[in-house]
Protein backbone atom coordinates (compact mmCIF):
# COMPACT_ATOMS: atom_id res chain seq x y z
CA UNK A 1 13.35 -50.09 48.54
CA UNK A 2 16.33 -52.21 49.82
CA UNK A 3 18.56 -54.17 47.79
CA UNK A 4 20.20 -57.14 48.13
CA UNK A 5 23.47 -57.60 47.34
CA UNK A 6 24.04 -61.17 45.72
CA UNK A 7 26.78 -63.26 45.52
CA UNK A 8 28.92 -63.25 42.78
CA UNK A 9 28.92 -66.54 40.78
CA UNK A 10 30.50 -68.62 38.16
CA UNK A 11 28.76 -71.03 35.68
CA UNK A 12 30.58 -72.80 32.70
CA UNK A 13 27.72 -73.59 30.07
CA UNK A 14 28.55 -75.79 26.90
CA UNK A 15 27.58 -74.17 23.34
CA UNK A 16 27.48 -76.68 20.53
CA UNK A 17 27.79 -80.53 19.32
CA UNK A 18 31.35 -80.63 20.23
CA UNK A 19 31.07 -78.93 23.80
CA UNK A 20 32.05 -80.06 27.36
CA UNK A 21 35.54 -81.62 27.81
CA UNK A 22 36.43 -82.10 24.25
CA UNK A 23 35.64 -78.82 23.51
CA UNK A 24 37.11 -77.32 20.31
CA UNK A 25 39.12 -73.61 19.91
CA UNK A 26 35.88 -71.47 18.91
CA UNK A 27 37.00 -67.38 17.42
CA UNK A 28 35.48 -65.27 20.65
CA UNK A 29 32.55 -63.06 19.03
CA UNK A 30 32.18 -59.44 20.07
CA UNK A 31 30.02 -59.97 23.63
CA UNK A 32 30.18 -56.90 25.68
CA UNK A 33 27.25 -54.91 25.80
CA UNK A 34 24.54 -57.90 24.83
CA UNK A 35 22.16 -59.41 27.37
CA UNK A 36 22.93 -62.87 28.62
CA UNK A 37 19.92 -64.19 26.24
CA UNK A 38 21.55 -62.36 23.35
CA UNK A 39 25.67 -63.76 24.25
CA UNK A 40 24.36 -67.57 25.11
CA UNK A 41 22.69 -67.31 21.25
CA UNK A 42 25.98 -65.93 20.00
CA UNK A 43 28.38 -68.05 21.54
CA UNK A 44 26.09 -71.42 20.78
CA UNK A 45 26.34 -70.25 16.46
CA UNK A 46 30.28 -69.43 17.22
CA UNK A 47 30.64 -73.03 19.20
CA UNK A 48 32.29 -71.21 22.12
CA UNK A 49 31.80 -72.58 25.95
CA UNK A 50 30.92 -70.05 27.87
CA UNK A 51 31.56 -69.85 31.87
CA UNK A 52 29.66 -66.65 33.38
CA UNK A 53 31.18 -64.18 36.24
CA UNK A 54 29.99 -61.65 38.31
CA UNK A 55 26.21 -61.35 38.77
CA UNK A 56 23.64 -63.86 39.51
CA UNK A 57 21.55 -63.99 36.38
CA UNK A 58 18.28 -63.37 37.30
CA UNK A 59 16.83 -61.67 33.99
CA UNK A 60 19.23 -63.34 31.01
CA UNK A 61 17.20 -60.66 28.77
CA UNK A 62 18.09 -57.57 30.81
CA UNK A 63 21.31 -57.93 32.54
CA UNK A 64 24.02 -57.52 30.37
CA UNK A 65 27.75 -58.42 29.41
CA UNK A 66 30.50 -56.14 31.14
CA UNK A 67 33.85 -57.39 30.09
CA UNK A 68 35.17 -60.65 28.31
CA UNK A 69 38.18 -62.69 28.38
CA UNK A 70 39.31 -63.00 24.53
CA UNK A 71 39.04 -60.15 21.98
CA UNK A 72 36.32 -60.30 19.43
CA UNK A 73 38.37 -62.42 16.85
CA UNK A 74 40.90 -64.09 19.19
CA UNK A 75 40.92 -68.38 19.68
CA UNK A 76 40.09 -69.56 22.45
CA UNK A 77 38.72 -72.62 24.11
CA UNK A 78 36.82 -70.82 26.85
CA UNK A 79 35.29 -67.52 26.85
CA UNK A 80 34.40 -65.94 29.99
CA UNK A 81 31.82 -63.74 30.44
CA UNK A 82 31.57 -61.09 32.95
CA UNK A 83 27.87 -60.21 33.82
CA UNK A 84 26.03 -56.59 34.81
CA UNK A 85 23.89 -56.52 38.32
CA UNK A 86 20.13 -56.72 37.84
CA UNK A 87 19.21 -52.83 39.40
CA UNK A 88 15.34 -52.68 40.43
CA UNK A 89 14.76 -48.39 40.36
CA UNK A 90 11.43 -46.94 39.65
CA UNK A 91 10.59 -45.90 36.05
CA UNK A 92 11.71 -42.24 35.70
CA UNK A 93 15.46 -42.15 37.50
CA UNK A 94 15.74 -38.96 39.14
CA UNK A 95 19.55 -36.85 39.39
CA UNK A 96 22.29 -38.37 41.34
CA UNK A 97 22.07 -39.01 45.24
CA UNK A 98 23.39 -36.64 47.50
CA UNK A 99 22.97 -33.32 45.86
CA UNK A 100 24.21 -30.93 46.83
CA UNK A 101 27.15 -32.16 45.11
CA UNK A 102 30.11 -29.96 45.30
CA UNK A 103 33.40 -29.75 43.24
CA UNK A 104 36.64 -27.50 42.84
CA UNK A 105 35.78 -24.68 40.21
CA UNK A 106 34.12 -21.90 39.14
CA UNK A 107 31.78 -20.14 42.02
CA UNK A 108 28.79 -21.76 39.76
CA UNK A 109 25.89 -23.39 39.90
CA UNK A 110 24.49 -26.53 37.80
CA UNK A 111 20.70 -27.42 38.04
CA UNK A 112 18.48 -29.68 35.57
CA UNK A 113 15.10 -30.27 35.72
CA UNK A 114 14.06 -34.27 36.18
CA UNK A 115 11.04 -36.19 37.01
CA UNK A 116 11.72 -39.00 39.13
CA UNK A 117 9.34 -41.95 40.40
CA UNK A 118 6.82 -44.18 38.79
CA UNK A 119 6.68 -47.84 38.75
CA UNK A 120 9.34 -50.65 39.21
CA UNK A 121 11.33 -51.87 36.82
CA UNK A 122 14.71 -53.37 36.18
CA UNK A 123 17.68 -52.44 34.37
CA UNK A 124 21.27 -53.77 34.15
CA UNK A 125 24.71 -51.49 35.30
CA UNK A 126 28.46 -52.27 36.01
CA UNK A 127 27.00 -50.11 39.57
CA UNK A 128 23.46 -50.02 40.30
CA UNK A 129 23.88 -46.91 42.32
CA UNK A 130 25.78 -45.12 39.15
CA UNK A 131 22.19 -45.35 37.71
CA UNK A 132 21.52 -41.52 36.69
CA UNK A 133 18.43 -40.07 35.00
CA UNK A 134 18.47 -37.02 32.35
CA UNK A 135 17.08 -33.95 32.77
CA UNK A 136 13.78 -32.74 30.59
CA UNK A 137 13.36 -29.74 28.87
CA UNK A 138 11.38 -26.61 30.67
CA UNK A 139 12.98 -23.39 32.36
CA UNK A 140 14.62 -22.57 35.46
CA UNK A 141 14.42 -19.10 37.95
CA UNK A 142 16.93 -18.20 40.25
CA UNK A 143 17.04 -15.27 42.73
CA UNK A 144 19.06 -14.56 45.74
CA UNK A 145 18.17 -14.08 49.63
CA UNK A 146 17.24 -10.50 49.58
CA UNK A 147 15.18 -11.82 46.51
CA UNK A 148 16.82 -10.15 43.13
CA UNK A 149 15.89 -12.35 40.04
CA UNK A 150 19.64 -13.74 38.78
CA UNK A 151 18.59 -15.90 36.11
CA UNK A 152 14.97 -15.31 34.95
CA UNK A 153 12.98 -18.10 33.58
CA UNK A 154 16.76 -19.23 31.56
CA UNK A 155 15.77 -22.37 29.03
CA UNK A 156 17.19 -25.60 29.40
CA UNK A 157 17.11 -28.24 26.75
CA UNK A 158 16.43 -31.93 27.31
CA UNK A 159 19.57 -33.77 28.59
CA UNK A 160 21.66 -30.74 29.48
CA UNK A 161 22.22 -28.47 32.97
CA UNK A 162 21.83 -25.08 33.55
CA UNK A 163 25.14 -23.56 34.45
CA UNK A 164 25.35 -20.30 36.15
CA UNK A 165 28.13 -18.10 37.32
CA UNK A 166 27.62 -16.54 40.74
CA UNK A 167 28.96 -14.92 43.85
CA UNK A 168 29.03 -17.67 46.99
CA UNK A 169 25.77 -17.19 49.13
CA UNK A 170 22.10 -18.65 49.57
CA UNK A 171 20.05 -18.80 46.45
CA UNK A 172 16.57 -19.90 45.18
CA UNK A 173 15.68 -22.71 42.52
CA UNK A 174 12.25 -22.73 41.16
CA UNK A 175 11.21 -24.54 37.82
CA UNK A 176 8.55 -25.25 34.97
CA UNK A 177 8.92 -27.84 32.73
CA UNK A 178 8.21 -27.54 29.37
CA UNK A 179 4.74 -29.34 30.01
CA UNK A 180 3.65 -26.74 32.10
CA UNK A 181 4.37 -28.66 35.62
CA UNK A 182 5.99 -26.30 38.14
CA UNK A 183 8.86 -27.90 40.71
CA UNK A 184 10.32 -25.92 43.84
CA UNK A 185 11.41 -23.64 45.54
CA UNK A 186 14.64 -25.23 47.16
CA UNK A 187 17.15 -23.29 48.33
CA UNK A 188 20.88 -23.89 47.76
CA UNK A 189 24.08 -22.30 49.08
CA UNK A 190 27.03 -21.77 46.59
CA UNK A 191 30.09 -21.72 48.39
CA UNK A 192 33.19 -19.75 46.85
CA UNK A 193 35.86 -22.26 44.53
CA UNK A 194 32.87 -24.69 44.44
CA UNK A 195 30.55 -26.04 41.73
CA UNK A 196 27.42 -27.12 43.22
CA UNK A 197 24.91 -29.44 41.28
CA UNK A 198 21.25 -29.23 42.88
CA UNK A 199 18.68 -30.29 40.42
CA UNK A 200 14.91 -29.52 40.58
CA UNK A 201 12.97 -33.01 40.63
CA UNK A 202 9.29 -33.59 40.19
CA UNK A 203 8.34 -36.81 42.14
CA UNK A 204 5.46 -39.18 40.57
CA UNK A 205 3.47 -41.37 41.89
């Protein structure tokens, strides 16, 4: 999938009777976090005019508000409106690109269990590539290169990692989720002073 980065616009839009040049102090509602559908509605019942930043608006019922000039409260004659990327990603986001992933720490290893894949659809983020998915429930094996079991079927719960303590060196991953589907083995080397995230994913179709 390739994505096309668009060009940042700006669109004043007039909300209510008294709007355009003449336009009246309005009290800025509370914006961030509502889809563009949702903060043209708002700002049309407060009398605000709005003028939009940031993303193209493609989907006014999916992308969403980022920032806003005024505080919720404060008068203004023009509220701007920062707005979220559209972000086209399949149905089930998987963990985050480029695992391994390694940070200062504990010798220790991190690993979640996701399902990643399934059909296009689009969702609205400050970064499309910050898009992250959360890990299901099921249980996770580990064992090490002469093939000792470290961490024997250890349960994780949905939306949390396993984290294991362990001397640097190469190391299995193998995993079941909790509805039975099996994922691995990968391998993974933990290096000394390094926390290393490498997540079991289950692709769909």
């Amino acid at each position: 999938m390739t994505l096309v980065a668009l060009p940042s616009l700006t669109v004043a839009e007039a909300s209510g009777p008294a709007a355009a040049i003449t336009q009246t102090s309005c009290h800025a509602p509370r914006m961030i976090g509502l889809t563009v559908a949702a903060a043209r509605a708002r700002a049309k019942t407060s009398g605000c005019l709005l003028q939009l930043r940031g993303a193209l608006v493609q989907m006014p019922k999916i992308q969403t508000i980022r920032a806003q000039s005024a505080r919720p409260g404060q008068v203004t004659k023009l509220l701007t409106l920062t707005v979220n990327p559209l972000c086209p990603s399949s149905g089930a986001i998987g963990p985050p690109p480029g695992e391994p992933l390694l940070t200062p720490g504990p010798t220790e290893l991190d690993s979640g269990l996701f399902i990643e894949g399934g059909a296009l659809i689009y969702r609205s983020a400050p970064v499309c590539k910050d898009l992250v998915g959360k890990s299901s429930a099921g249980t996770i094996t580990v064992t090490n290169a002469v093939g000792t079991v470290i961490a024997n079927t250890m349960s994780v719960n949905a939306g949390q990692l396993l984290k294991i303590t362990l001397s640097a060196g190469h190391y299995t991953l193998t995993g079941v989720f909790a509805g039975g589907n099996k994922v691995g083995p990968i391998t993974v080397t933990v290096l000394a002073g390094e926390v290393v995230r490498q997540d079991l994913v289950l692709a769909v179709p």
